[in-house]
N, C-alpha and C. Protein backbone atom coordinates (compact mmCIF):
# COMPACT_ATOMS: atom_id res chain seq x y z
N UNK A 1 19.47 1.24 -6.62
CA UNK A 1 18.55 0.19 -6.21
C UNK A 1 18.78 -0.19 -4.75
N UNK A 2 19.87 0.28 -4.33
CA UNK A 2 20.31 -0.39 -3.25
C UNK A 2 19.77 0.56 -2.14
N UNK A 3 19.16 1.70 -2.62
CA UNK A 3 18.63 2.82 -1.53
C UNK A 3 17.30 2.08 -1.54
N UNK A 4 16.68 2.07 -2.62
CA UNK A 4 15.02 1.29 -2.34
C UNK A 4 15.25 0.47 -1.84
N UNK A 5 16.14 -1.30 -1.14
CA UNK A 5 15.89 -2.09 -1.01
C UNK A 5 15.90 -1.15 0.62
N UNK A 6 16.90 -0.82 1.04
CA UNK A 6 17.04 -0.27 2.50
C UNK A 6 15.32 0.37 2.64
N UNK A 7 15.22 1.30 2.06
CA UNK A 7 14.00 1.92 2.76
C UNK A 7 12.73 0.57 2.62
N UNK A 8 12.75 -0.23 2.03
CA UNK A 8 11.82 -1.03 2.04
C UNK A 8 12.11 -2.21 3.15
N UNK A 9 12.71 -2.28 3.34
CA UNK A 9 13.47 -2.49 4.84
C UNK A 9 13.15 -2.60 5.80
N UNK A 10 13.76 -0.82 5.98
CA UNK A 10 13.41 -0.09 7.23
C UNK A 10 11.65 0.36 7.15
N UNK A 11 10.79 -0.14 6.42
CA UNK A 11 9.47 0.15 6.11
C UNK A 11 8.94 -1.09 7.16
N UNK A 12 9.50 -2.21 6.34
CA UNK A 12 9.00 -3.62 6.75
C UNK A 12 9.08 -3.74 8.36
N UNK A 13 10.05 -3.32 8.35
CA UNK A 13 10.51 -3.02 9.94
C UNK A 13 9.66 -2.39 11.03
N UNK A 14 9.35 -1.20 10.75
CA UNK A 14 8.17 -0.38 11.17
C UNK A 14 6.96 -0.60 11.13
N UNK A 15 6.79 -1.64 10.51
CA UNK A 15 5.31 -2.26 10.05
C UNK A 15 5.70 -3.66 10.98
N UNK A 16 6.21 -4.47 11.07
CA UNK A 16 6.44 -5.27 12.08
C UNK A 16 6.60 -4.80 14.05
N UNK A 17 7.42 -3.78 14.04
CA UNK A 17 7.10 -3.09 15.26
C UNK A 17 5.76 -2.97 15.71
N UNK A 18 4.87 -2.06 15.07
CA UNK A 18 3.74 -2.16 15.03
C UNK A 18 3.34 -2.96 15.15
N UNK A 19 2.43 -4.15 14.55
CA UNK A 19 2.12 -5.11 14.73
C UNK A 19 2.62 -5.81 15.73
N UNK A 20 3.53 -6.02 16.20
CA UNK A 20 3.97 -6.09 17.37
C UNK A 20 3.75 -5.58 18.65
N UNK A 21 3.44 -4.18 18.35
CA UNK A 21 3.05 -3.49 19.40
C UNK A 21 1.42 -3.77 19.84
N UNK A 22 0.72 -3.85 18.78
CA UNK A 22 -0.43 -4.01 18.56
C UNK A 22 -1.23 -5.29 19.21
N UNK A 23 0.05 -6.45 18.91
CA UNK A 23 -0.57 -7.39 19.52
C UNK A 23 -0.03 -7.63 20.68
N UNK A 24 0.95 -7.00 21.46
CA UNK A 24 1.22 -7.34 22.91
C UNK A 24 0.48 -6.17 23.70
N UNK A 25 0.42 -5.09 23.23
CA UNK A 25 -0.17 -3.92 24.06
C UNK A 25 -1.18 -3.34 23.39
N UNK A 26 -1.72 -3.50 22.77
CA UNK A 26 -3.02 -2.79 21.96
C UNK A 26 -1.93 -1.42 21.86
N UNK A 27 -1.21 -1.60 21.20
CA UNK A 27 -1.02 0.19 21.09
C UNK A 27 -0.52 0.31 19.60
N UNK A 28 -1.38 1.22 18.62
CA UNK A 28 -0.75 1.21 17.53
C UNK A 28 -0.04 2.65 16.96
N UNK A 29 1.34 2.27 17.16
CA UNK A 29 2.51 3.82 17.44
C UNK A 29 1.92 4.64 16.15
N UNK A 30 1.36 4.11 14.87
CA UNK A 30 1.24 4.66 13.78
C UNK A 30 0.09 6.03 14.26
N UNK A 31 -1.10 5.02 14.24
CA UNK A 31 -2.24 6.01 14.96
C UNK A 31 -1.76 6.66 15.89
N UNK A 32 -0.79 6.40 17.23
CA UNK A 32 -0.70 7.54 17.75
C UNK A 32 0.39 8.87 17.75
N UNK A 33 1.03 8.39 16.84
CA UNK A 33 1.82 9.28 16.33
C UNK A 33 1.31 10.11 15.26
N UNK A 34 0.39 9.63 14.31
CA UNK A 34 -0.27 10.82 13.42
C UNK A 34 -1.38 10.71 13.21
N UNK A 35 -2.18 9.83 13.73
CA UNK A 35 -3.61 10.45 14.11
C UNK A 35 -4.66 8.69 13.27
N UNK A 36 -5.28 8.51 14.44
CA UNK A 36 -6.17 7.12 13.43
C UNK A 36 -6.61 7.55 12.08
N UNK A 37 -5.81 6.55 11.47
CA UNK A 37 -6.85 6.64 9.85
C UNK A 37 -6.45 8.28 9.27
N UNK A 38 -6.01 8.96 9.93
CA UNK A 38 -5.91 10.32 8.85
C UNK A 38 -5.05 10.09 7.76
N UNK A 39 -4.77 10.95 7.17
CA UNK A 39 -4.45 11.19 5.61
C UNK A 39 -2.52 10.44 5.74
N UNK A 40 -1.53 11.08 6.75
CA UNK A 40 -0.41 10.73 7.40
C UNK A 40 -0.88 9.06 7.42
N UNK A 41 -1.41 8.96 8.42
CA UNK A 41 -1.67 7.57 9.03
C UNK A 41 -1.34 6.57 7.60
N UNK A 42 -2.67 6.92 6.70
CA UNK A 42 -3.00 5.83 5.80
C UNK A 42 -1.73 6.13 5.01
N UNK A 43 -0.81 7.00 4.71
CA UNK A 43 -0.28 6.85 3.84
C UNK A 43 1.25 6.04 4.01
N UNK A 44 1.59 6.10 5.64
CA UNK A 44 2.79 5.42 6.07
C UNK A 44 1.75 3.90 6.21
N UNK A 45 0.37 3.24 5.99
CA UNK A 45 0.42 2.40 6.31
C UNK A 45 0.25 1.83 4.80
N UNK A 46 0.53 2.72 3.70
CA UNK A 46 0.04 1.91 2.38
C UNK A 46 1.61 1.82 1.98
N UNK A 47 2.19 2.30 2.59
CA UNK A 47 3.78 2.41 2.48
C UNK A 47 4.56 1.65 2.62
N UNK A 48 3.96 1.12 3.67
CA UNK A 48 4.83 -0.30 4.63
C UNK A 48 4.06 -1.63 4.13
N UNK A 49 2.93 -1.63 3.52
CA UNK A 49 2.31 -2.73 2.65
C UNK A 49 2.79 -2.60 1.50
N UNK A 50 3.13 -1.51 0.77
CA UNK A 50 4.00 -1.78 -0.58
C UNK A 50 5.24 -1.71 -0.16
N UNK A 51 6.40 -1.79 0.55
CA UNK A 51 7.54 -1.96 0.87
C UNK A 51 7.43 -3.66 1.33
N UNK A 52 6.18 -4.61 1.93
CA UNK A 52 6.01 -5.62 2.26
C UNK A 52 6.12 -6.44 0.90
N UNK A 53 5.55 -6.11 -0.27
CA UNK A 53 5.29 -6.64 -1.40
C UNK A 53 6.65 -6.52 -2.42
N UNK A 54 6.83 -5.49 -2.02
CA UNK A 54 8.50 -5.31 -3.07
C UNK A 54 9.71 -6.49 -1.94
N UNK A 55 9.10 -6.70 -1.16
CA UNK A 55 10.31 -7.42 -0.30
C UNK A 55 10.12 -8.63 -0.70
N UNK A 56 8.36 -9.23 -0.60
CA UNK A 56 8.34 -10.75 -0.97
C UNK A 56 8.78 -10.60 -2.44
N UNK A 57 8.50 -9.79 -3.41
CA UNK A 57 8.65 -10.14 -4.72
C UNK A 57 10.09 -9.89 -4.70
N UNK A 58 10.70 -9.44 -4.18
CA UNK A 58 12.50 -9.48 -4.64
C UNK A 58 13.16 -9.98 -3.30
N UNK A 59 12.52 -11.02 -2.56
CA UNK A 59 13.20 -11.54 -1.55
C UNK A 59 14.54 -12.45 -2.58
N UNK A 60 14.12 -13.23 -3.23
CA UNK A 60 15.07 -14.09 -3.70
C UNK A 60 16.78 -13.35 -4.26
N UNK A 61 16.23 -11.91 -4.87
CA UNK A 61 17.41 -11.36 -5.30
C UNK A 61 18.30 -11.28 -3.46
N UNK A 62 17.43 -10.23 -2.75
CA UNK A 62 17.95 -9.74 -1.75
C UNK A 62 18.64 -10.84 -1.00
N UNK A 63 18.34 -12.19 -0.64
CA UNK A 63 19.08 -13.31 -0.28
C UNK A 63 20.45 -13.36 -1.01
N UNK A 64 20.52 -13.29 -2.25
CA UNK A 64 21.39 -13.58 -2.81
C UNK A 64 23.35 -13.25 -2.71
C-alpha cells in the first residue's frame, strides 16, 4: 500500500506542477511533452485526477 500512496503522490505532484505552470506561463508540460489531448496526454491526465481523489479520500489515514 505504501507503493500506491507514493505514486499517488508523485502523481499529485505532477498535476500541481502543471497547473502551476499553466497558470504562471501558459505552458502545459503535459501537452508538450506528449502531444494535446492525445491518447498519452489524456491518460497521464486521468491519472493524476484519480491519484487526486485517492489522496483526498485517504488523506486522513496518510496524516496519520
Amino acid at each position: 500500500m505504501k507503493a500506491l500512496n507514493l505514486i499517488a503522490l508523485i502523481l499529485v505532484i505532477v498535476g500541481a506542477l502543471n497547473w502551476g505552470l499553466v497558470g504562471l506561463l501558459s505552458i502545459d508540460l503535459v501537452a508538450l511533452l506528449f502531444g494535446a489531448m492525445s491518447t498519452l496526454s489524456r491518460i497521464v491526465y486521468t491519472l493524476v485526477g484519480l491519484a487526486g481523489v485517492y489522496i483526498a479520500v485517504t488523506s486522513q489515514k496518510l496524516l496519520k
